[in-house]
Protein backbone atom coordinates (compact mmCIF):
# COMPACT_ATOMS: atom_id res chain seq x y z
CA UNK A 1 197.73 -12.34 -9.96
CA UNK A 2 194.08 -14.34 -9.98
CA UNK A 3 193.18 -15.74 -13.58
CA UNK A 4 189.53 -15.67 -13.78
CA UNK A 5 187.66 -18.30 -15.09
CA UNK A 6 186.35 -17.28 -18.67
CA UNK A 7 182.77 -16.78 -19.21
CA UNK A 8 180.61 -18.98 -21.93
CA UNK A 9 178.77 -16.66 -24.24
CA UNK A 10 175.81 -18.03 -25.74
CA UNK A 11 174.31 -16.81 -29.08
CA UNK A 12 171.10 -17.74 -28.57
CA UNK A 13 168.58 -17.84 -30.96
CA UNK A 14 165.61 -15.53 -31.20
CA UNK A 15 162.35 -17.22 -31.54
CA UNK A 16 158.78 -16.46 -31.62
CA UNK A 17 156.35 -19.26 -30.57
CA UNK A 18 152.72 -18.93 -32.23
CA UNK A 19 149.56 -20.56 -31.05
CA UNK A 20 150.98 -21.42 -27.36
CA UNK A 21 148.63 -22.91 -25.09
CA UNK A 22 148.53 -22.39 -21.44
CA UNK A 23 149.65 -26.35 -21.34
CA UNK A 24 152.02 -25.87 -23.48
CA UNK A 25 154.40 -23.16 -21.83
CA UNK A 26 155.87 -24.89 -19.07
CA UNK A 27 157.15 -27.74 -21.40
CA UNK A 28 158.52 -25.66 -23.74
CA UNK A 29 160.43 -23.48 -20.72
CA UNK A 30 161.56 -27.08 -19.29
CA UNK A 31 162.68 -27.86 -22.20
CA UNK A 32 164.58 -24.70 -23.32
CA UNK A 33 166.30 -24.01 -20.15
CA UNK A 34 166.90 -20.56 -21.09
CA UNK A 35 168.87 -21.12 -23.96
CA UNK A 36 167.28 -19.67 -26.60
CA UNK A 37 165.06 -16.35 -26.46
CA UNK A 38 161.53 -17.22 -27.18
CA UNK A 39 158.68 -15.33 -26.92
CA UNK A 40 155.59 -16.91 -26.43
CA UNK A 41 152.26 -15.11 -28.54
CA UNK A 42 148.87 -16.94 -27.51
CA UNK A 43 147.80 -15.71 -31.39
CA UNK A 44 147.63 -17.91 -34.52
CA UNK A 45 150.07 -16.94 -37.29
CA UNK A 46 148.75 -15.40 -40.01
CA UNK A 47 149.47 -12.30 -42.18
CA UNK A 48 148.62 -9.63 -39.36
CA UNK A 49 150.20 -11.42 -36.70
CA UNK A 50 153.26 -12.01 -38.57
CA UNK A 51 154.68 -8.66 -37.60
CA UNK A 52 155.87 -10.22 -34.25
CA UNK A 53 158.43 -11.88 -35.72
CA UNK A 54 160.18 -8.95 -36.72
CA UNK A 55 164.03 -9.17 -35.45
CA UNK A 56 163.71 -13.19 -35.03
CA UNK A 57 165.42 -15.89 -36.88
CA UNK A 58 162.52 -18.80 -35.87
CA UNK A 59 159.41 -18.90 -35.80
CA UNK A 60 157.76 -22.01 -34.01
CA UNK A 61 154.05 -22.84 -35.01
CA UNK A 62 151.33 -25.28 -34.27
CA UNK A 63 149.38 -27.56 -37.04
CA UNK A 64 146.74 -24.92 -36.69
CA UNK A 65 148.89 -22.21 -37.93
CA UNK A 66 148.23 -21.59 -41.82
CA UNK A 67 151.68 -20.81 -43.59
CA UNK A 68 150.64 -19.94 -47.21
CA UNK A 69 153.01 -18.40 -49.70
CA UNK A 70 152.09 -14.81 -48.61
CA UNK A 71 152.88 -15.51 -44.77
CA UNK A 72 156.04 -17.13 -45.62
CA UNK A 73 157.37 -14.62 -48.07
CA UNK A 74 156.36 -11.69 -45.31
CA UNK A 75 158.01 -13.97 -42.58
CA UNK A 76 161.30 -13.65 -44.95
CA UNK A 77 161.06 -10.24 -45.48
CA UNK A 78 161.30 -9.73 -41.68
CA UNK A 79 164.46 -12.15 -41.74
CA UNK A 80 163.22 -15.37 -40.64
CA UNK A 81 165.44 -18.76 -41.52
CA UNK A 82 163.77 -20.75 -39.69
CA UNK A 83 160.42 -22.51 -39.21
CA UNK A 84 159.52 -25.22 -36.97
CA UNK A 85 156.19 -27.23 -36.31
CA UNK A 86 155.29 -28.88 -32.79
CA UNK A 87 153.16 -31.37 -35.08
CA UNK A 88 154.05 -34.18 -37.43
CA UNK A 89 151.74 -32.61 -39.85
CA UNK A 90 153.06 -30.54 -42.66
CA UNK A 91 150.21 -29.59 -44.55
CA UNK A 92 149.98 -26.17 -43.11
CA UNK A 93 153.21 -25.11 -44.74
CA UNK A 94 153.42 -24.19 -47.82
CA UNK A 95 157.35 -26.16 -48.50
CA UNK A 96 157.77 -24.48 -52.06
CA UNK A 97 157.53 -20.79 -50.57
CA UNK A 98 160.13 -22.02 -47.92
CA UNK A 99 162.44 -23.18 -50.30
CA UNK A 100 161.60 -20.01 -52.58
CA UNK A 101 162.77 -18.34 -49.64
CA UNK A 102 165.47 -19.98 -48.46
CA UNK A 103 164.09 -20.98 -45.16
CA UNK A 104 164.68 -23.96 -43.70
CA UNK A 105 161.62 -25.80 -42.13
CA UNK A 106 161.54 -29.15 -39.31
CA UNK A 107 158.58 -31.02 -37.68
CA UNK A 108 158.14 -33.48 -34.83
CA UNK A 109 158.90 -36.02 -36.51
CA UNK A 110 156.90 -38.45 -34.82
CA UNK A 111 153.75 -38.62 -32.48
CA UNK A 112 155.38 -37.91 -28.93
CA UNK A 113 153.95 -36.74 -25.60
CA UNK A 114 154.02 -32.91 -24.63
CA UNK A 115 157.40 -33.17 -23.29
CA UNK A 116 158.97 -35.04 -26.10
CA UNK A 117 157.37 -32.29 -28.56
CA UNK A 118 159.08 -29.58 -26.54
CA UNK A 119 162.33 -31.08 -26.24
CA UNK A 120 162.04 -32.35 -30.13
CA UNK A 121 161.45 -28.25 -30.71
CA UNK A 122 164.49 -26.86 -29.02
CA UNK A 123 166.69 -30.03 -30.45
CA UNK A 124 165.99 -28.29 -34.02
CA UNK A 125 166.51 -24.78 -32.21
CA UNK A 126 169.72 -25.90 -31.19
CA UNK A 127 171.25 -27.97 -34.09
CA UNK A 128 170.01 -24.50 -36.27
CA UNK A 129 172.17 -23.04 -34.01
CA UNK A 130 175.42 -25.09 -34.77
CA UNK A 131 174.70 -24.73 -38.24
CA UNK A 132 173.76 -28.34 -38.51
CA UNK A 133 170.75 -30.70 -39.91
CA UNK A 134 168.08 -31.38 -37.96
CA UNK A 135 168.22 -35.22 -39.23
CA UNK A 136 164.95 -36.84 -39.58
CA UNK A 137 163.12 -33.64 -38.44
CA UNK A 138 163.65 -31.87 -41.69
CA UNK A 139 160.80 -31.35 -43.92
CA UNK A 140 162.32 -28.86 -46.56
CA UNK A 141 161.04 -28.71 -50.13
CA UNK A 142 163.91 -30.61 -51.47
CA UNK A 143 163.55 -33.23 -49.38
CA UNK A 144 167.62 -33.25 -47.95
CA UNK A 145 165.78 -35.80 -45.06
CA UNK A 146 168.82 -37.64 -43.16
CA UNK A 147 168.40 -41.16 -42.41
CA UNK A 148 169.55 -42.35 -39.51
């Protein structure tokens, strides 16, 4: 009697990516390799376009994407834990609703070409995933930033 080989099963994490650019897609899919479920809206986040992140735990943004407190409570509602920025800006979140929230936001931590935003983006997707800091890419409210 054959043993077969056991399959991997992958719980990969459901993500919605706001504000994608054309540019922007294939760097993102390079860098994912199909690891994570993303889907890709061209639309900025904001309180109407919110709704497609319904039945995902991440939601991936751009430094043009407003997250006020009424965004980021909605975003919760809809079961969201996770929020991550392909800038190293921050300003656009609003860190105290987050935290309010209990959802745990990263950045790019520093300035990097497009394909060292994209791989910085599904580094956090993926330490999320194990349940683990995202080191120097955390931005939370309570400031938990590793050092390494």
């Amino acid at each position: 009697m054959a043993i077969e080989p056991q399959e991997r099963y992958y719980c990969s994490m459901k993500v919605v990516a706001y504000s994608v650019k054309p540019y922007e897609r294939e760097s993102l899919a390079k860098a994912n390799q199909k690891k994570h479920d993303i889907t890709l809206i061209f639309n900025s986040l904001s309180l109407e376009t919110a709704i497609y992140a319904a039945g995902k735990q991440v939601v991936i943004i751009s430094a043009g994407d407003d997250v006020g407190s009424e965004v980021m409570d909605k975003l919760a509602a809809m079961g969201v834990k996770y929020i991550t920025t392909r800038s190293t800006a921050t300003d656009h979140i609003d860190r105290a609703a987050a935290a309010r929230n209990h959802i745990k936001l990263a950045n790019v931590p520093e300035y990097s070409k497009l394909q060292d935003i994209a791989s910085q983006i599904i580094k956090n997707l993926d330490l999320w995933e194990a349940d683990k800091c995202v080191g120097s890419a955390c931005i939370c409210a309570n400031n938990c930033r590793v050092k390494h």
